[in-house]
Every structure is written in structure tokens, then in C-alpha cells.
N, C-alpha and C. Protein backbone atom coordinates (compact mmCIF):
# COMPACT_ATOMS: atom_id res chain seq x y z
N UNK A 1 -163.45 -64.18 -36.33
CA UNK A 1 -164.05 -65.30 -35.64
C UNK A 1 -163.00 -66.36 -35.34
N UNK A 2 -162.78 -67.18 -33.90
CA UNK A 2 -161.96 -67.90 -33.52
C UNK A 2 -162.53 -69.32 -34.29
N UNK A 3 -161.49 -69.74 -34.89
CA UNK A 3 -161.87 -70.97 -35.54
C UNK A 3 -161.68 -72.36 -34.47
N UNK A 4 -162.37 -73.75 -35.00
CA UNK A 4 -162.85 -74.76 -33.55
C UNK A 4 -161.01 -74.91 -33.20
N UNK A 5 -159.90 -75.10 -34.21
CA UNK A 5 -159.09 -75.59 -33.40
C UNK A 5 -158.47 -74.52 -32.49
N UNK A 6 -158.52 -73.15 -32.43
CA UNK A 6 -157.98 -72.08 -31.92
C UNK A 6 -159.02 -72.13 -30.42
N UNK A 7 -160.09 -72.61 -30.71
CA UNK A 7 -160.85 -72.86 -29.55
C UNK A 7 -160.82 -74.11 -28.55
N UNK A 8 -160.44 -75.37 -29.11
CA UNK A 8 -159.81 -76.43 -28.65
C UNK A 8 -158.80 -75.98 -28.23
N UNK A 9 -157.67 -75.19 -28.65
CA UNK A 9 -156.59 -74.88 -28.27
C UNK A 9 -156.29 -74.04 -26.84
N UNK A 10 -157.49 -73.57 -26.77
CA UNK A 10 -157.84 -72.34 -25.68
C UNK A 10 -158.54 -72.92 -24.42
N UNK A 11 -158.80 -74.38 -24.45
CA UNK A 11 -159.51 -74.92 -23.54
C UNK A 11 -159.13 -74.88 -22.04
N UNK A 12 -159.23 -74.58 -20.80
CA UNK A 12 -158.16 -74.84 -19.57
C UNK A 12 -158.77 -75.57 -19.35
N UNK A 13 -158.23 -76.53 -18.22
CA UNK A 13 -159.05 -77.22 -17.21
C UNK A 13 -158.41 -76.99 -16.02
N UNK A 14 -158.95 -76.56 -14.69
CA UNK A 14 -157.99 -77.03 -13.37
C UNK A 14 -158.80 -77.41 -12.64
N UNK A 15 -158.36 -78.39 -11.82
CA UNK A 15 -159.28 -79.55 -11.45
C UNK A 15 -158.79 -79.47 -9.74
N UNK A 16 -158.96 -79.74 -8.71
CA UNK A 16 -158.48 -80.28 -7.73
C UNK A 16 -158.77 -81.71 -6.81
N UNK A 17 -157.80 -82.55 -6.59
CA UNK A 17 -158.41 -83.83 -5.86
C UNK A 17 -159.88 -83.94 -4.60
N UNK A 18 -160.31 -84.67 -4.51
CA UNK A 18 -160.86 -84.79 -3.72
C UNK A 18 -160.17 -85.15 -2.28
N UNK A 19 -160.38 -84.30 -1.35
CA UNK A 19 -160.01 -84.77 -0.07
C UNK A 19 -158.16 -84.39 0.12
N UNK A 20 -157.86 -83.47 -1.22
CA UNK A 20 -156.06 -83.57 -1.16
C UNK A 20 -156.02 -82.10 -1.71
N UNK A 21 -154.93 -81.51 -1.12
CA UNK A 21 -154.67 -79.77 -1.55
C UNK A 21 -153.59 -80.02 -2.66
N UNK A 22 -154.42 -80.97 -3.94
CA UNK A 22 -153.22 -81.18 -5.09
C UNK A 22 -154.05 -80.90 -6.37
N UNK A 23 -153.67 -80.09 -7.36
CA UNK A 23 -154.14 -79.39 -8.30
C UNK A 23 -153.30 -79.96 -9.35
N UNK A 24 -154.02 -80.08 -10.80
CA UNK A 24 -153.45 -79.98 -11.98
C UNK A 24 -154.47 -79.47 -13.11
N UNK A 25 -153.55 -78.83 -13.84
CA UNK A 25 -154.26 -78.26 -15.09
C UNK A 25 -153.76 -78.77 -16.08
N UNK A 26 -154.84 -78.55 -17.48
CA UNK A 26 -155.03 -78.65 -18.86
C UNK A 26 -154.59 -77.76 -19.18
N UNK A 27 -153.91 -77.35 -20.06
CA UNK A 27 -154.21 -76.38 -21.16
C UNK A 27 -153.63 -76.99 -22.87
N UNK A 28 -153.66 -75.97 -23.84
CA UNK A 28 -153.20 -76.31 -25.27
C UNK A 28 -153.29 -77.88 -25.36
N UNK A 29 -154.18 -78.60 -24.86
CA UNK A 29 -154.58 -80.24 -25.15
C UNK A 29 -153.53 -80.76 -24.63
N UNK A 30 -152.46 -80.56 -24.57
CA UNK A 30 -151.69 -81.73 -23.84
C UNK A 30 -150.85 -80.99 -22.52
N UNK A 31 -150.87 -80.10 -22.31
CA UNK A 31 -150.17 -79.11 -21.22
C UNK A 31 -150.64 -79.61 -20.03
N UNK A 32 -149.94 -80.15 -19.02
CA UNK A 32 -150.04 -80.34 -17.81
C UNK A 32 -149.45 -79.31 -16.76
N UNK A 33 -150.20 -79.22 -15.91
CA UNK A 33 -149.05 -78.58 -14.43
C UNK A 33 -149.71 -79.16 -13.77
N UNK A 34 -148.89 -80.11 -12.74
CA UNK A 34 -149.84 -80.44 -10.97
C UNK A 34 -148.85 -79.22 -9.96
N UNK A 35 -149.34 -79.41 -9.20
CA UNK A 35 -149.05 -78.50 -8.08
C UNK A 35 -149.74 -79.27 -6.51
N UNK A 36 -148.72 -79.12 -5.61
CA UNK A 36 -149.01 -78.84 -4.57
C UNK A 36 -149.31 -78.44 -3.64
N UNK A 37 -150.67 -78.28 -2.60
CA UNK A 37 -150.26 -77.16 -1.13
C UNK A 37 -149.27 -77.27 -0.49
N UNK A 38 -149.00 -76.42 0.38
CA UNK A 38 -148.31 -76.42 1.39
C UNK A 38 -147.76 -77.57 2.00
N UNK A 39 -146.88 -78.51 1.84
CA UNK A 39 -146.29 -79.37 2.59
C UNK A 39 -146.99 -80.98 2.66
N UNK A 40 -148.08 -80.72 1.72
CA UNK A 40 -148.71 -81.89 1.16
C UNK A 40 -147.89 -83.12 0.46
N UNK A 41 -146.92 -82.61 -0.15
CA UNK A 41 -145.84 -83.77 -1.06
C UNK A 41 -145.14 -83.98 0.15
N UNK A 42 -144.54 -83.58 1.28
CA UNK A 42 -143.87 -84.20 2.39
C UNK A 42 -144.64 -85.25 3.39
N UNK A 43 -145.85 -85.30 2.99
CA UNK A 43 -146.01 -86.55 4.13
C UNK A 43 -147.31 -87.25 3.27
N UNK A 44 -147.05 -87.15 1.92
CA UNK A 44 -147.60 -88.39 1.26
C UNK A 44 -147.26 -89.29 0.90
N UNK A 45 -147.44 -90.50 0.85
CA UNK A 45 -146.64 -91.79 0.42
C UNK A 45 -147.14 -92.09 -1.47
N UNK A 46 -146.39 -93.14 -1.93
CA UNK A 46 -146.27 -93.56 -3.45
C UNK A 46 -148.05 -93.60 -3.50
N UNK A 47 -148.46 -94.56 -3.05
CA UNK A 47 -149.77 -94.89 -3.05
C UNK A 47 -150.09 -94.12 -3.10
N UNK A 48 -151.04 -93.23 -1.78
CA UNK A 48 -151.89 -92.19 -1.82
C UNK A 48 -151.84 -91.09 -3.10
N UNK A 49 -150.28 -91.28 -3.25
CA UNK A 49 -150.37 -90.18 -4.81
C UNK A 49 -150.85 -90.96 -6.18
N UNK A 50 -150.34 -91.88 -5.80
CA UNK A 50 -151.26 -92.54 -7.24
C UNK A 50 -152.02 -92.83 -7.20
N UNK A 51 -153.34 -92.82 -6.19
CA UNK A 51 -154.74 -92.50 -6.20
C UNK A 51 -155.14 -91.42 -6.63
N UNK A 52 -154.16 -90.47 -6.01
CA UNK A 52 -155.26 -89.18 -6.01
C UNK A 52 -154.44 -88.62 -8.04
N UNK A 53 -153.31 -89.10 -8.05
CA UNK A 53 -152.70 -88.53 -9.66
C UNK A 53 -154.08 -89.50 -10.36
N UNK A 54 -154.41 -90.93 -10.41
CA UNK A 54 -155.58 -91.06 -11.66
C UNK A 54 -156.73 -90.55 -11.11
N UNK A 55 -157.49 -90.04 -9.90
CA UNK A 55 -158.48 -88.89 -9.38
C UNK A 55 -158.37 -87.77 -10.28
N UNK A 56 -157.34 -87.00 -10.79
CA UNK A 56 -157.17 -85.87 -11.07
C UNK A 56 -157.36 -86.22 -12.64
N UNK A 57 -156.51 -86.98 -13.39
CA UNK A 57 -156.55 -87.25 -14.57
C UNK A 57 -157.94 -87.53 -14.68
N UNK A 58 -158.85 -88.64 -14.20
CA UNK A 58 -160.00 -88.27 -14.46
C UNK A 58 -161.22 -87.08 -14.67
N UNK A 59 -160.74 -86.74 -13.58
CA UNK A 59 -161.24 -84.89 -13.66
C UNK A 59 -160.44 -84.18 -14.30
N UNK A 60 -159.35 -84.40 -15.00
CA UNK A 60 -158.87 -83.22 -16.24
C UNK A 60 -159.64 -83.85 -17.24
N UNK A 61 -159.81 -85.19 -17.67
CA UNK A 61 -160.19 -85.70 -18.72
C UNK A 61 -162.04 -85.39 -18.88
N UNK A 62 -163.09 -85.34 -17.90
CA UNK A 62 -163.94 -84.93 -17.59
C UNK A 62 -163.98 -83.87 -17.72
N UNK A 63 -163.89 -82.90 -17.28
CA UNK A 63 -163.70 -81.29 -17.27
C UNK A 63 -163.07 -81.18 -19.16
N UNK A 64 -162.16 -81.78 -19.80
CA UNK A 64 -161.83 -81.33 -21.24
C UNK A 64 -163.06 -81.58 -21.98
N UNK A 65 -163.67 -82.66 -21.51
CA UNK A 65 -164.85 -83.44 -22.85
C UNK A 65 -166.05 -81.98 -22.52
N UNK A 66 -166.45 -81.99 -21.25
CA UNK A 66 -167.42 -80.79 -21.53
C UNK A 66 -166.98 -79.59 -22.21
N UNK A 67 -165.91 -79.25 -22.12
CA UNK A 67 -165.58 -77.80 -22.74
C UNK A 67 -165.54 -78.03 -23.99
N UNK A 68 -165.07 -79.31 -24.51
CA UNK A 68 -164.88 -79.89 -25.91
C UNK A 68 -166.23 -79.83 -26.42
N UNK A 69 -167.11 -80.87 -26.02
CA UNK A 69 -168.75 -80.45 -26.44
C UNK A 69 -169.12 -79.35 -26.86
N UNK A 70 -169.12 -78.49 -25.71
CA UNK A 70 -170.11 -77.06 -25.84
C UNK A 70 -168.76 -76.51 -27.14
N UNK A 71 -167.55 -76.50 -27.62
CA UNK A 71 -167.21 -75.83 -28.74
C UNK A 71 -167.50 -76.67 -29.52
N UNK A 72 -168.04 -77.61 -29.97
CA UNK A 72 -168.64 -78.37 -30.85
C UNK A 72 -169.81 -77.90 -31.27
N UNK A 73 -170.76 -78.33 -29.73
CA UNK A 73 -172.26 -77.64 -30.39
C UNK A 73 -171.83 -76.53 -30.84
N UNK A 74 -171.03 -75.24 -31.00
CA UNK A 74 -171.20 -74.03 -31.71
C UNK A 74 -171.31 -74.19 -32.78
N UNK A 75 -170.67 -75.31 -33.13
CA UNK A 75 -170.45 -75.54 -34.74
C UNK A 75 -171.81 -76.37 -35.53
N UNK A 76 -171.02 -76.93 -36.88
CA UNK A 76 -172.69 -77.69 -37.32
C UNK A 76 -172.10 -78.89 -37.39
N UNK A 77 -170.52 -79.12 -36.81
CA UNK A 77 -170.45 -80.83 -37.10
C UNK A 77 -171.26 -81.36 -35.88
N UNK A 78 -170.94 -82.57 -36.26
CA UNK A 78 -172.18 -83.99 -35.75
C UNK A 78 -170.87 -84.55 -35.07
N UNK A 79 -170.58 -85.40 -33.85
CA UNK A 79 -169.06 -85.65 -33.15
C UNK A 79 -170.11 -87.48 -32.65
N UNK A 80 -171.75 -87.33 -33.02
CA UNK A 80 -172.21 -88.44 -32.19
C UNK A 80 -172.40 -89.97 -33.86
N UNK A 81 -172.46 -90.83 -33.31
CA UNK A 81 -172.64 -91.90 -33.88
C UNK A 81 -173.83 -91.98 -34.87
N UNK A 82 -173.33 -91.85 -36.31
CA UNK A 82 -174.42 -91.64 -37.10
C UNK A 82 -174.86 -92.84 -37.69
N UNK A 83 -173.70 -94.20 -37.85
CA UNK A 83 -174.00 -95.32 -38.46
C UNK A 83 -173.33 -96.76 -37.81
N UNK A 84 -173.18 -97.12 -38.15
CA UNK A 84 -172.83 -98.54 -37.59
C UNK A 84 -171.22 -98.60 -37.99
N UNK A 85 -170.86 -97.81 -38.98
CA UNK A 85 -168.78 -97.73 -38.58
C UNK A 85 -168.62 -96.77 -37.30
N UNK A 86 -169.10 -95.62 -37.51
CA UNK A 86 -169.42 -94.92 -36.33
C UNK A 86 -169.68 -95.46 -35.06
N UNK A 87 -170.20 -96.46 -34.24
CA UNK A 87 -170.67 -97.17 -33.49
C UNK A 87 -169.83 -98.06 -33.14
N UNK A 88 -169.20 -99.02 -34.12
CA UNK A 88 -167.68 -99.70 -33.61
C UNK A 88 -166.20 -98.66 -33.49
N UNK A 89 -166.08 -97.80 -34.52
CA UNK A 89 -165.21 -96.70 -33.94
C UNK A 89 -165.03 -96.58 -32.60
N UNK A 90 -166.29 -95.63 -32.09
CA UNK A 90 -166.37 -95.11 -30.86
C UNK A 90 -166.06 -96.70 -29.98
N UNK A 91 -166.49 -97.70 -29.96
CA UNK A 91 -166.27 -99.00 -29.14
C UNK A 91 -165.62 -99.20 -28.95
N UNK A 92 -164.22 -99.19 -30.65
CA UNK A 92 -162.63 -99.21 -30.69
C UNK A 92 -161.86 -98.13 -29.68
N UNK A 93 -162.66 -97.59 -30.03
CA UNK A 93 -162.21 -96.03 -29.44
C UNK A 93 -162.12 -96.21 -27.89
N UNK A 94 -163.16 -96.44 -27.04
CA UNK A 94 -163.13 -96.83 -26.11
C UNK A 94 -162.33 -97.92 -25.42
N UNK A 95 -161.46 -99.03 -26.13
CA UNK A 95 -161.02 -99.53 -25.43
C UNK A 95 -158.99 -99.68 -25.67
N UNK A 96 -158.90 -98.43 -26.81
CA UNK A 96 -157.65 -97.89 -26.51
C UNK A 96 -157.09 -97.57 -25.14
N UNK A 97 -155.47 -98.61 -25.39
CA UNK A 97 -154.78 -98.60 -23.88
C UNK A 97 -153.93 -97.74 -24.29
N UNK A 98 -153.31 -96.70 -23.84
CA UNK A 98 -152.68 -95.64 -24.04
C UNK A 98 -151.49 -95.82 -22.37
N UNK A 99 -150.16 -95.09 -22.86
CA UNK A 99 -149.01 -95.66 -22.13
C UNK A 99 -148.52 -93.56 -22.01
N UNK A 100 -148.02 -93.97 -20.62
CA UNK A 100 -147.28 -92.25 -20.33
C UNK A 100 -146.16 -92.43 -19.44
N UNK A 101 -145.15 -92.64 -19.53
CA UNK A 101 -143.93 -92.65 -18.29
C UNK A 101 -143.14 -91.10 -18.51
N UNK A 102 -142.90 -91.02 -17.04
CA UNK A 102 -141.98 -89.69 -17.12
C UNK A 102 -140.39 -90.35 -17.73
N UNK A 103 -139.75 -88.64 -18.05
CA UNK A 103 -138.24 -89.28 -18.57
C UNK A 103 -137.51 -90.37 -17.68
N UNK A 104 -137.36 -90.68 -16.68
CA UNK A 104 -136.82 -91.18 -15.68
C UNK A 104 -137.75 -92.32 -15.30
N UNK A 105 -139.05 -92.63 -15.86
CA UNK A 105 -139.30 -93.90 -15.66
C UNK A 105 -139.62 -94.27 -14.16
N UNK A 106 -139.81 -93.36 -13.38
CA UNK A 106 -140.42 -93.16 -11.74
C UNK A 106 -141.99 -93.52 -12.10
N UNK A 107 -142.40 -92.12 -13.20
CA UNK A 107 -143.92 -92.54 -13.04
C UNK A 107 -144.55 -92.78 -14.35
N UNK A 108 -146.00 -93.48 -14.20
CA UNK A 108 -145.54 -94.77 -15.17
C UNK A 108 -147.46 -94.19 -15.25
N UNK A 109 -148.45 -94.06 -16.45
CA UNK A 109 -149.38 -93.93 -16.54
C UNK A 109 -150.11 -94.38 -17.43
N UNK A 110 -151.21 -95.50 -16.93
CA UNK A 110 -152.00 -95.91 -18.38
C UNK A 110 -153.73 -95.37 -17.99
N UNK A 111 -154.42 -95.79 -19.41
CA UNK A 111 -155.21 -95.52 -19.14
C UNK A 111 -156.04 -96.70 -20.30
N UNK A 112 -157.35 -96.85 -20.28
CA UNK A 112 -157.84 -97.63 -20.94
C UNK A 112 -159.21 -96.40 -21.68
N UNK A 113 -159.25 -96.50 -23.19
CA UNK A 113 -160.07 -95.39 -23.14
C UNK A 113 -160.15 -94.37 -22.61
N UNK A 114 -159.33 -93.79 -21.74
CA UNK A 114 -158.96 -92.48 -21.56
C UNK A 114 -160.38 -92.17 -20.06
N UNK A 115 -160.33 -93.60 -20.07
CA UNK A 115 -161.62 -93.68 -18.51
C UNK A 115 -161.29 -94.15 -17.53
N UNK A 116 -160.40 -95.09 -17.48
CA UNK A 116 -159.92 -95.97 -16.83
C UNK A 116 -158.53 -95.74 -16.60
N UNK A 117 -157.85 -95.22 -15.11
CA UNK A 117 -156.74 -94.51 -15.32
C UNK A 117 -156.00 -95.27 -14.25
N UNK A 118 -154.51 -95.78 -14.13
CA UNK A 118 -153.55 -96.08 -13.38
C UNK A 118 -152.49 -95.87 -13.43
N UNK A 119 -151.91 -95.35 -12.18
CA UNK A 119 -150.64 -94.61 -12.06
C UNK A 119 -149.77 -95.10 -10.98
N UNK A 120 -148.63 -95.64 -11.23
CA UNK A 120 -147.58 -96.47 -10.57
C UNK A 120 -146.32 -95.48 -10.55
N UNK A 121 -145.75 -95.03 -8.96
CA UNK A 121 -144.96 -94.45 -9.21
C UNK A 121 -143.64 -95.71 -8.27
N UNK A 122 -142.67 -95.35 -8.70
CA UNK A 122 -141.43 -96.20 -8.18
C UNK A 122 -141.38 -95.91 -6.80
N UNK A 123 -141.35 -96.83 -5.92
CA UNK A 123 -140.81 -96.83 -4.32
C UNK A 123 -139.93 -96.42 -4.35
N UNK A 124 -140.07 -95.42 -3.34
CA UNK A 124 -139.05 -93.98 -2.63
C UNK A 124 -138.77 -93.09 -3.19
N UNK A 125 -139.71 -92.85 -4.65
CA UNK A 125 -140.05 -91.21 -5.49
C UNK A 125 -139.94 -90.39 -4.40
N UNK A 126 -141.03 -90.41 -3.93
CA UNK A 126 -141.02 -88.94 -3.05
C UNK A 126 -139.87 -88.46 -1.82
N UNK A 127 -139.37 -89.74 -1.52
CA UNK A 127 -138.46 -89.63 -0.81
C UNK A 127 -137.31 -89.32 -1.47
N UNK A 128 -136.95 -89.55 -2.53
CA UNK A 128 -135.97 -88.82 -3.46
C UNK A 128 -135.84 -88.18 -4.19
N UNK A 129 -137.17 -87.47 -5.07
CA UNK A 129 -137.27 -86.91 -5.58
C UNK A 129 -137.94 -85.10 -5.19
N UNK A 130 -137.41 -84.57 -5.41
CA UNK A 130 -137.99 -83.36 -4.97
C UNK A 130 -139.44 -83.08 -5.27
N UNK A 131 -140.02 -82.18 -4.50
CA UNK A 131 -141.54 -82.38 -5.13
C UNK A 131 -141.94 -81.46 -6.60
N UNK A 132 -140.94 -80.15 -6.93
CA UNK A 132 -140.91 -79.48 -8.05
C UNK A 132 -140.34 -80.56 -9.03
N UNK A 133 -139.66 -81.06 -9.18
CA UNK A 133 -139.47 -82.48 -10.35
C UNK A 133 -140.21 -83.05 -9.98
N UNK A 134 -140.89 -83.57 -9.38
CA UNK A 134 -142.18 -84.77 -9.24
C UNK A 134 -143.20 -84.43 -10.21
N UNK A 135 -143.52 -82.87 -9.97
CA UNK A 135 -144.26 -82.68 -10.53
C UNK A 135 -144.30 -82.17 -12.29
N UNK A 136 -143.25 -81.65 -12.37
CA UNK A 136 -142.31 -81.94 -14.16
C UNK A 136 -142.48 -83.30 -14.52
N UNK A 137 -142.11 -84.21 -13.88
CA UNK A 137 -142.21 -85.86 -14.04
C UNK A 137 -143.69 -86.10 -14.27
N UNK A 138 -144.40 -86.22 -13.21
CA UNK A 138 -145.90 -86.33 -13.13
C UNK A 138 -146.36 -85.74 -14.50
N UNK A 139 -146.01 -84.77 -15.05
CA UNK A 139 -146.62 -83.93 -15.89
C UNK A 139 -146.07 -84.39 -17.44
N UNK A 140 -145.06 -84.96 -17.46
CA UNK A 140 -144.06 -85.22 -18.38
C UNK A 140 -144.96 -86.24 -18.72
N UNK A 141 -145.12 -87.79 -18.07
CA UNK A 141 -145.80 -88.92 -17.91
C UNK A 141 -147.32 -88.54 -18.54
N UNK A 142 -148.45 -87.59 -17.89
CA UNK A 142 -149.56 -87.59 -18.40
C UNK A 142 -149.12 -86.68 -19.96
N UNK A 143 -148.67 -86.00 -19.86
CA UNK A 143 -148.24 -85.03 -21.62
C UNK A 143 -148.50 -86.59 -22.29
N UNK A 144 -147.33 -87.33 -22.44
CA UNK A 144 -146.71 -88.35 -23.52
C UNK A 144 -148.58 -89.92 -23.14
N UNK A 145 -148.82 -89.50 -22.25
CA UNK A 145 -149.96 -90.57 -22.40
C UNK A 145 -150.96 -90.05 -23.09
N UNK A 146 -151.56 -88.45 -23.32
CA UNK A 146 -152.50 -87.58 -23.87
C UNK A 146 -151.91 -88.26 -25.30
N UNK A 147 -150.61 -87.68 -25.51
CA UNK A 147 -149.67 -88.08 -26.91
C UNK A 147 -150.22 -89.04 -27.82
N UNK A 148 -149.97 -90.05 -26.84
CA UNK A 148 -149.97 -91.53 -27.24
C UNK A 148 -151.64 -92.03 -27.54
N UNK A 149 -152.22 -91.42 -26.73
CA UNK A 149 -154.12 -91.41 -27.03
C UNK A 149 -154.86 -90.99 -28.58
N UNK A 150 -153.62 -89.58 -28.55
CA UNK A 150 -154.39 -89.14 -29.80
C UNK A 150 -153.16 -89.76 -31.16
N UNK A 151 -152.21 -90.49 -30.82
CA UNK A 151 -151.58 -90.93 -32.48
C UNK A 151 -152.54 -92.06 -32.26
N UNK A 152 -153.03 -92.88 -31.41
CA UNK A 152 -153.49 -94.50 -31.66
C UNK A 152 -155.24 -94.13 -32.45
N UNK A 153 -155.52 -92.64 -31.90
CA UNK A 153 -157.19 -92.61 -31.88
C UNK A 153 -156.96 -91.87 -33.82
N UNK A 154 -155.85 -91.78 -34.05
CA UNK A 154 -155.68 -90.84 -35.47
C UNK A 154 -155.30 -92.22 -35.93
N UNK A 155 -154.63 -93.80 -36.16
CA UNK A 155 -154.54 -94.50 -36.40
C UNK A 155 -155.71 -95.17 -36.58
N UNK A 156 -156.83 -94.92 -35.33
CA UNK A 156 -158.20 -95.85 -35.76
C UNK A 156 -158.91 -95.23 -36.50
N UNK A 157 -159.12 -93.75 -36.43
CA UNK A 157 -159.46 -92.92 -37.70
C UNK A 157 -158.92 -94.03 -38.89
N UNK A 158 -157.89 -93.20 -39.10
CA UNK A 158 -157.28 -93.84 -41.06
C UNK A 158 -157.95 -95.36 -41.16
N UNK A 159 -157.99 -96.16 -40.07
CA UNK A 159 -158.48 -97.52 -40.49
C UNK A 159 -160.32 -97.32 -40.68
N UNK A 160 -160.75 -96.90 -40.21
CA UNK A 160 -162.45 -96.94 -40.25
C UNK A 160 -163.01 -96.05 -41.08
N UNK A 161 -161.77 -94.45 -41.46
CA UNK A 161 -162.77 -93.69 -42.69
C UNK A 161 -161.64 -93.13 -43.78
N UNK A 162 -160.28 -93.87 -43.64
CA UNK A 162 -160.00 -93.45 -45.18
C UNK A 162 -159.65 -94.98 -45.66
């Protein structure tokens, strides 16, 4: 029998933008790949990608929580608010700001609660940067913000139940 973290571990997600031929996936909880269509990274500007990069993060982050659920319900733990530490947790929980920059500091990703997503990339990325490193970068940036979500959300743990 696959145990929950071998099943957490096994989760994919691939998501695609709305209205954009730009893809990224989940996998092993923090594994990113974006990808591009065809000639899509040549005539997009900073902006439009950092719409559609926190579009996508939202829908990876959406797309993980359902798959996360349903391997939950298999089990007999309880993941919902049973008491009133439980209840400010999750509140705390919710308004964790979590930080993701690629190595190079081009792209730059926060998120608030892991709901609320913004992505700033440096004027004339795309124009200098190739779009196969953009997307190592891009991916580098959301990895280390997933990172940074779960040491702060394992920090509010130790404070509320040990």
C-alpha cells in the first residue's frame, strides 16, 4: 500500500493559461516546468507574462489542493478546523507572505497565502534572456517560493501545536 507521503509525492499538476499557449507543471511538491508554444515567448512583453506566470501559479496551486484533498479523504486524518487554535492557525496560515526570486534576480514571486500571487519580472528579460532559461528562471523563482511557504507554514505549526 502507497503510503499519504508517497502519494503527495506522486501528485502532477499541468495547468495551462487562459487565453496563452503557456503551460506549467507540478510535480514531487515543489517541481516546476513552464513551457512554451510555438513562438509565444517572442512576442510577449514583461507584463503580459507576469499576468499570465501568477494565472498559472494559481491554477498549479488550485489543481494541487484538490488532488491533496481527495489523498486525504482516503485516509482517517481530519486536515479541517476542529477548535479554535485550529481556526486562528488556518487564519495565520492564510495570510503568510511567502518570497521566490530566480538565481539572477530577473524574476521575483510573492504570494500572500499561497492565493494571492505577484510576479515582477525585470525590463528587457525576454529580450535578453532566452526563452529555455526564462523558463529554468521562472521555475527556479516559483520552486524557492513553494520552499519558503512550507518552512514559514512548519514554523506556524511548532508555534500553535508543539
Amino acid at each position: 500500500m502507497v503510503d499519504l507521503a508517497e502519494r503527495l509525492d506522486g501528485i502532477r499538476v499541468r495547468v495551462r493559461a487562459p487565453g496563452a499557449d503557456i503551460e506549467a507543471e507540478l510535480r514531487q511538491r515543489t517541481g516546476i516546468t513552464i513551457s512554451f508554444g510555438e513562438s509565444v515567448y517572442d512576442f510577449i512583453n514583461e507584463s503580459a507574462l507576469e499576468t499570465v506566470l501568477a494565472s498559472l501559479a494559481r491554477l498549479l496551486w488550485a489543481g494541487w489542493q484538490r488532488q491533496y484533498r481527495a489523498a486525504i479523504d482516503e485516509t482517517d486524518l481530519n486536515i479541517d478546523a476542529d477548535d479554535l487554535r485550529d481556526s486562528n492557525f488556518f487564519a495565520d496560515r492564510a495570510k503568510i507572505v511567502t518570497l521566490g526570486a530566480s538565481n539572477d534576480k530577473r524574476i521575483t514571486i510573492t504570494a500572500v497565502g499561497m492565493e494571492n500571487y505577484s510576479v515582477q519580472i525585470a525590463p528587457g528579460t525576454v529580450r535578453e534572456v532566452p526563452e529555455d532559461r526564462f523558463a529554468v528562471n521562472a521555475a527556479e523563482a516559483a520552486t524557492k517560493l513553494i520552499q519558503d511557504f512550507q518552512a514559514k507554514v512548519d514554523e506556524l505549526k511548532k508555534r500553535y501545536y508543539e
